[in-house]
Protein backbone atom coordinates (compact mmCIF):
# COMPACT_ATOMS: atom_id res chain seq x y z
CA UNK A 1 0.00 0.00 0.00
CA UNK A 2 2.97 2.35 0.41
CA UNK A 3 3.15 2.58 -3.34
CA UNK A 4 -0.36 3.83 -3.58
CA UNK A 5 0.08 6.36 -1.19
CA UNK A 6 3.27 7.68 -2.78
CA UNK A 7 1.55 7.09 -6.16
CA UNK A 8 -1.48 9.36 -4.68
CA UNK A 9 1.01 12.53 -3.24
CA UNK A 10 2.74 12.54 -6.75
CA UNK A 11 -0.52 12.88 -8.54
CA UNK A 12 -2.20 15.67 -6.20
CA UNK A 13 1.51 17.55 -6.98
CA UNK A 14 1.21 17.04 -10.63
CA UNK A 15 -2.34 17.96 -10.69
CA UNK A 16 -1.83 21.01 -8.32
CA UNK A 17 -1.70 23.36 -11.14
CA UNK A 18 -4.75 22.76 -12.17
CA UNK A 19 -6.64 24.62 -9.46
CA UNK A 20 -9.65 22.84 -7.64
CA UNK A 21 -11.85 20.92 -9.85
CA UNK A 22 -14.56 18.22 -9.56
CA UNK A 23 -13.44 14.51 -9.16
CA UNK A 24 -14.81 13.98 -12.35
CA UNK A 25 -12.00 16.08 -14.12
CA UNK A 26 -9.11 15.16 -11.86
CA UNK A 27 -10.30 11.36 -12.99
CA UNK A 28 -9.77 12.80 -16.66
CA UNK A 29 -6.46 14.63 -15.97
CA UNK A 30 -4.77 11.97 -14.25
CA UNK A 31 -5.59 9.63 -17.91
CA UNK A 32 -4.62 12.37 -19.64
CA UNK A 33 -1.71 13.96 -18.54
CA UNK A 34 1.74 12.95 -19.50
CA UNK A 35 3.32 13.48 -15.98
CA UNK A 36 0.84 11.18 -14.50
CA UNK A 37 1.58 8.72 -17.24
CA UNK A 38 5.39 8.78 -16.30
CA UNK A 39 5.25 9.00 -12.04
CA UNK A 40 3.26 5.73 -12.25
CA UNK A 41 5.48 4.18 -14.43
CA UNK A 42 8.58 5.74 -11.84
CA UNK A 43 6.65 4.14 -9.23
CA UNK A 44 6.02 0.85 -10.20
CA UNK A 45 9.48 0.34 -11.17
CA UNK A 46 10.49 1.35 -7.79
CA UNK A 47 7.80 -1.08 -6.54
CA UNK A 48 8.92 -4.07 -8.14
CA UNK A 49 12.71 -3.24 -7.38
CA UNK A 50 11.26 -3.19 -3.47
CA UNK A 51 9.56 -6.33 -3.99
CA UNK A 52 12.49 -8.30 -5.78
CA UNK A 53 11.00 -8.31 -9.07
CA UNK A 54 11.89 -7.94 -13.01
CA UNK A 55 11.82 -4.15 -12.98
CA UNK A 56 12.37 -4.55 -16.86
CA UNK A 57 8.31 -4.06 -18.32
CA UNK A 58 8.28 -0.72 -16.24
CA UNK A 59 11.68 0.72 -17.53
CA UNK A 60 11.27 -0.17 -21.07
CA UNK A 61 7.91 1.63 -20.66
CA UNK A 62 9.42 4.84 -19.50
CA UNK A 63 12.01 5.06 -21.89
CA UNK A 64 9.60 4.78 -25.27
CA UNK A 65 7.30 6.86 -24.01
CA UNK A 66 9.04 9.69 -22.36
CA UNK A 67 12.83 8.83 -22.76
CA UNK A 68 13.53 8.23 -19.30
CA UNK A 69 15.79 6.47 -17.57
CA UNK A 70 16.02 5.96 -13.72
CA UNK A 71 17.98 3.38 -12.00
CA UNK A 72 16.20 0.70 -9.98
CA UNK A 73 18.74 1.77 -7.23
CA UNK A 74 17.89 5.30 -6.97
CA UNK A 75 15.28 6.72 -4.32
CA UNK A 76 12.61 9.04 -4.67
CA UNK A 77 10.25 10.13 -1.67
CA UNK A 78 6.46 11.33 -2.23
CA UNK A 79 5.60 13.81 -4.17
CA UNK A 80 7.05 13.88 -7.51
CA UNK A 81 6.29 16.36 -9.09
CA UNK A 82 7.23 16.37 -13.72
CA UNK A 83 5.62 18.88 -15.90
CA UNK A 84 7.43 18.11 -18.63
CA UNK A 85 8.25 14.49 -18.21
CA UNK A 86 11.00 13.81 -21.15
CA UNK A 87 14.70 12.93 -21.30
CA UNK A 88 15.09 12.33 -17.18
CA UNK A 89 18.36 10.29 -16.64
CA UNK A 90 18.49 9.47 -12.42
CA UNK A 91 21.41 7.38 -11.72
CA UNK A 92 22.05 4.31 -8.89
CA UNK A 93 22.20 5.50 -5.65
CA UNK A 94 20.69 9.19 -5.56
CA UNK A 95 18.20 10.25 -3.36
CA UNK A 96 15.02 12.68 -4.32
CA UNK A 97 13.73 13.99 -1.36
CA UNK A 98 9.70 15.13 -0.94
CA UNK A 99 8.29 17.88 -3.38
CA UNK A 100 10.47 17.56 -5.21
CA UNK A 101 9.98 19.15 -9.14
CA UNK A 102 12.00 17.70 -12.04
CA UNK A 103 11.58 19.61 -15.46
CA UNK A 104 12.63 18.09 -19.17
CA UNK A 105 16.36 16.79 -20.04
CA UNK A 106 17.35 16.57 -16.15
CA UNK A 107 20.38 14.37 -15.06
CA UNK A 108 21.24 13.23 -11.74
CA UNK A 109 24.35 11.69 -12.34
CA UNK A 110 27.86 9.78 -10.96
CA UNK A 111 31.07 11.67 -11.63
CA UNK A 112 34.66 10.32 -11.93
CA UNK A 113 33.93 7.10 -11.92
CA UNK A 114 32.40 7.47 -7.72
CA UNK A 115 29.09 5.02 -7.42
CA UNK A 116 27.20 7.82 -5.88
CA UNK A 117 24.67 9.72 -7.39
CA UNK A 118 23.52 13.62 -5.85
CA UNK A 119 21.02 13.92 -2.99
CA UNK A 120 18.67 16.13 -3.39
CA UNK A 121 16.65 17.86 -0.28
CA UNK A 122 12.61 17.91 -0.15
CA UNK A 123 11.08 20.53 -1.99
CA UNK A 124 13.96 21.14 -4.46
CA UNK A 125 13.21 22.78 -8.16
CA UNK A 126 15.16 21.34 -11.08
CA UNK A 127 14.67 22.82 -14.08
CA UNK A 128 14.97 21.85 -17.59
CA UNK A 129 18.01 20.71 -18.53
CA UNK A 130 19.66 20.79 -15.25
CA UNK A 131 22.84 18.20 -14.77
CA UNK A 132 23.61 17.55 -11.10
CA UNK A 133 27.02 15.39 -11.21
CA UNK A 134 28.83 13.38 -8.63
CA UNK A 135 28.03 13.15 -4.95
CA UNK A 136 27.04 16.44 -4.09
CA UNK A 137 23.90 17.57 -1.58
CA UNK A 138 21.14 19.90 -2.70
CA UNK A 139 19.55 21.32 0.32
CA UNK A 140 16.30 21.57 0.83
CA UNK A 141 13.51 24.29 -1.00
CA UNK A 142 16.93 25.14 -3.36
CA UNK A 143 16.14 25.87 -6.67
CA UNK A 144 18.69 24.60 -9.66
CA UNK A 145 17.99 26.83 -12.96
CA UNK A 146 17.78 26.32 -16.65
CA UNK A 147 20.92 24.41 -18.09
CA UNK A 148 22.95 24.41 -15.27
CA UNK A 149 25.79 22.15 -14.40
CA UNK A 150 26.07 21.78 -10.28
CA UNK A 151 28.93 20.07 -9.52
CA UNK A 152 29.36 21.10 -6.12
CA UNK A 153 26.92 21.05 -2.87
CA UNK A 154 24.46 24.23 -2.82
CA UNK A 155 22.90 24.92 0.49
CA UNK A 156 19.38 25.16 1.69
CA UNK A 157 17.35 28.07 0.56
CA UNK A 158 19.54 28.87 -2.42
CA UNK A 159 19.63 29.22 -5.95
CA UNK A 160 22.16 28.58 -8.25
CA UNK A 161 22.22 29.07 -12.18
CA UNK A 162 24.84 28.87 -14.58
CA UNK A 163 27.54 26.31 -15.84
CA UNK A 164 29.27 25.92 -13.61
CA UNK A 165 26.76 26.97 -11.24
CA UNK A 166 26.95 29.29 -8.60
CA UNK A 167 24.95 30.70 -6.07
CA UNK A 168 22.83 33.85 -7.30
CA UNK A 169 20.51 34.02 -3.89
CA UNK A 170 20.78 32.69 -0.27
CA UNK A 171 17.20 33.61 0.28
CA UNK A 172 15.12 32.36 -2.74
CA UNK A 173 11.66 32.28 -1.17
CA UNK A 174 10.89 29.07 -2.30
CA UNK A 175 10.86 27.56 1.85
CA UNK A 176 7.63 30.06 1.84
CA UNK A 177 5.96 27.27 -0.35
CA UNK A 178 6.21 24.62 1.97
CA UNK A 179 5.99 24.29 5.61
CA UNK A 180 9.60 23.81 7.60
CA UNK A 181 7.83 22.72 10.66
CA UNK A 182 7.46 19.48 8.86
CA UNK A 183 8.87 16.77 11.09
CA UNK A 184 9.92 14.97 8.06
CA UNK A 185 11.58 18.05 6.28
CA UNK A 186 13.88 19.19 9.38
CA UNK A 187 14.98 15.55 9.95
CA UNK A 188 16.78 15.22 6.86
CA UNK A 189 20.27 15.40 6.38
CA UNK A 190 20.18 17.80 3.80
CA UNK A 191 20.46 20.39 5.60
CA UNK A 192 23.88 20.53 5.92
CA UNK A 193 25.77 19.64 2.97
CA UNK A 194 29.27 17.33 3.76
């Protein structure tokens, strides 16, 4: 049941935008919409990697349709959030944290040749076309921009653009969003990147 209850966290995110609507139309949006389409097919390759089976049907899926590739061995909490689900590459062994929202032509990837993938805080924006490389730590409500490479840890709260990226704003607002009293959010180790 734990999939189900991830499953339903990522859809209310994806369908957030959408403003309040009948059940009737969230029925039809959640058949319709290609972000839907792609967390279920996210989370029921992470289910059958849990459960010890063939994660193979599920991958294959993901990578006709939207050209995405995510490693059986990477983690993703709740909340998944892809408005433009195409071209995602997550590698072994990274961590998505909650709320988390990951545009087009993102890649979470291993560096030098180090079997560790980034870990990204809860509430963290990616956006299209963003590489994280190596083991690095995003902390939490940072937001990555447009095309840029991050090759080195960016702290809570921040945002960072550019390639290579750098830090643009210590104070980006984006923490307003969600709330930090969240026992979840403040137990993380996120918070303070190695």
């Amino acid at each position: 049941m734990i999939m189900f209850d991830t499953f339903k966290a990522d859809l209310r995110r994806n369908l957030q935008d959408y403003g309040p609507c009948g059940s009737l139309k969230k029925i039809a949006l959640a058949l319709t919409l290609n972000s839907t389409h792609a967390v279920f097919l996210i989370r029921l390759q992470q289910w059958c990697a849990g459960k010890g089976l063939p994660t193979f049907f599920a991958a294959k899926l993901l990578f006709w349709f939207f050209k995405i590739e995510i490693s059986r061995h990477a983690k993703i909490k709740k909340g998944l959030k892809l408005p433009h689900p195409m071209g995602i590459i997550i590698a072994p062994n990274t961590e998505v944290g909650e709320n988390c929202d990951i545009y087009a032509d993102v890649r979470l990837v291993w560096a030098h040749g180090i079997k560790r993938g980034p870990k990204i805080g809860n509430n963290v924006f990616l956006g299209d076309g963003a590489k994280l490389v190596g083991d690095i730590h995003i902390g939490h409500h940072a937001i990555i921009g447009v095309s840029s490479v991050v090759t080195k840890d960016v702290p809570a709260d921040c945002t960072a653009v550019g390639n290579p990226a750098r830090i643009i704003d210590q104070s980006n607002g984006r923490a307003t969003e969600f709330p930090k009293d969240n026992p979840d959010i403040a137990a993380s180790p996120v918070d303070s990147p190695a």
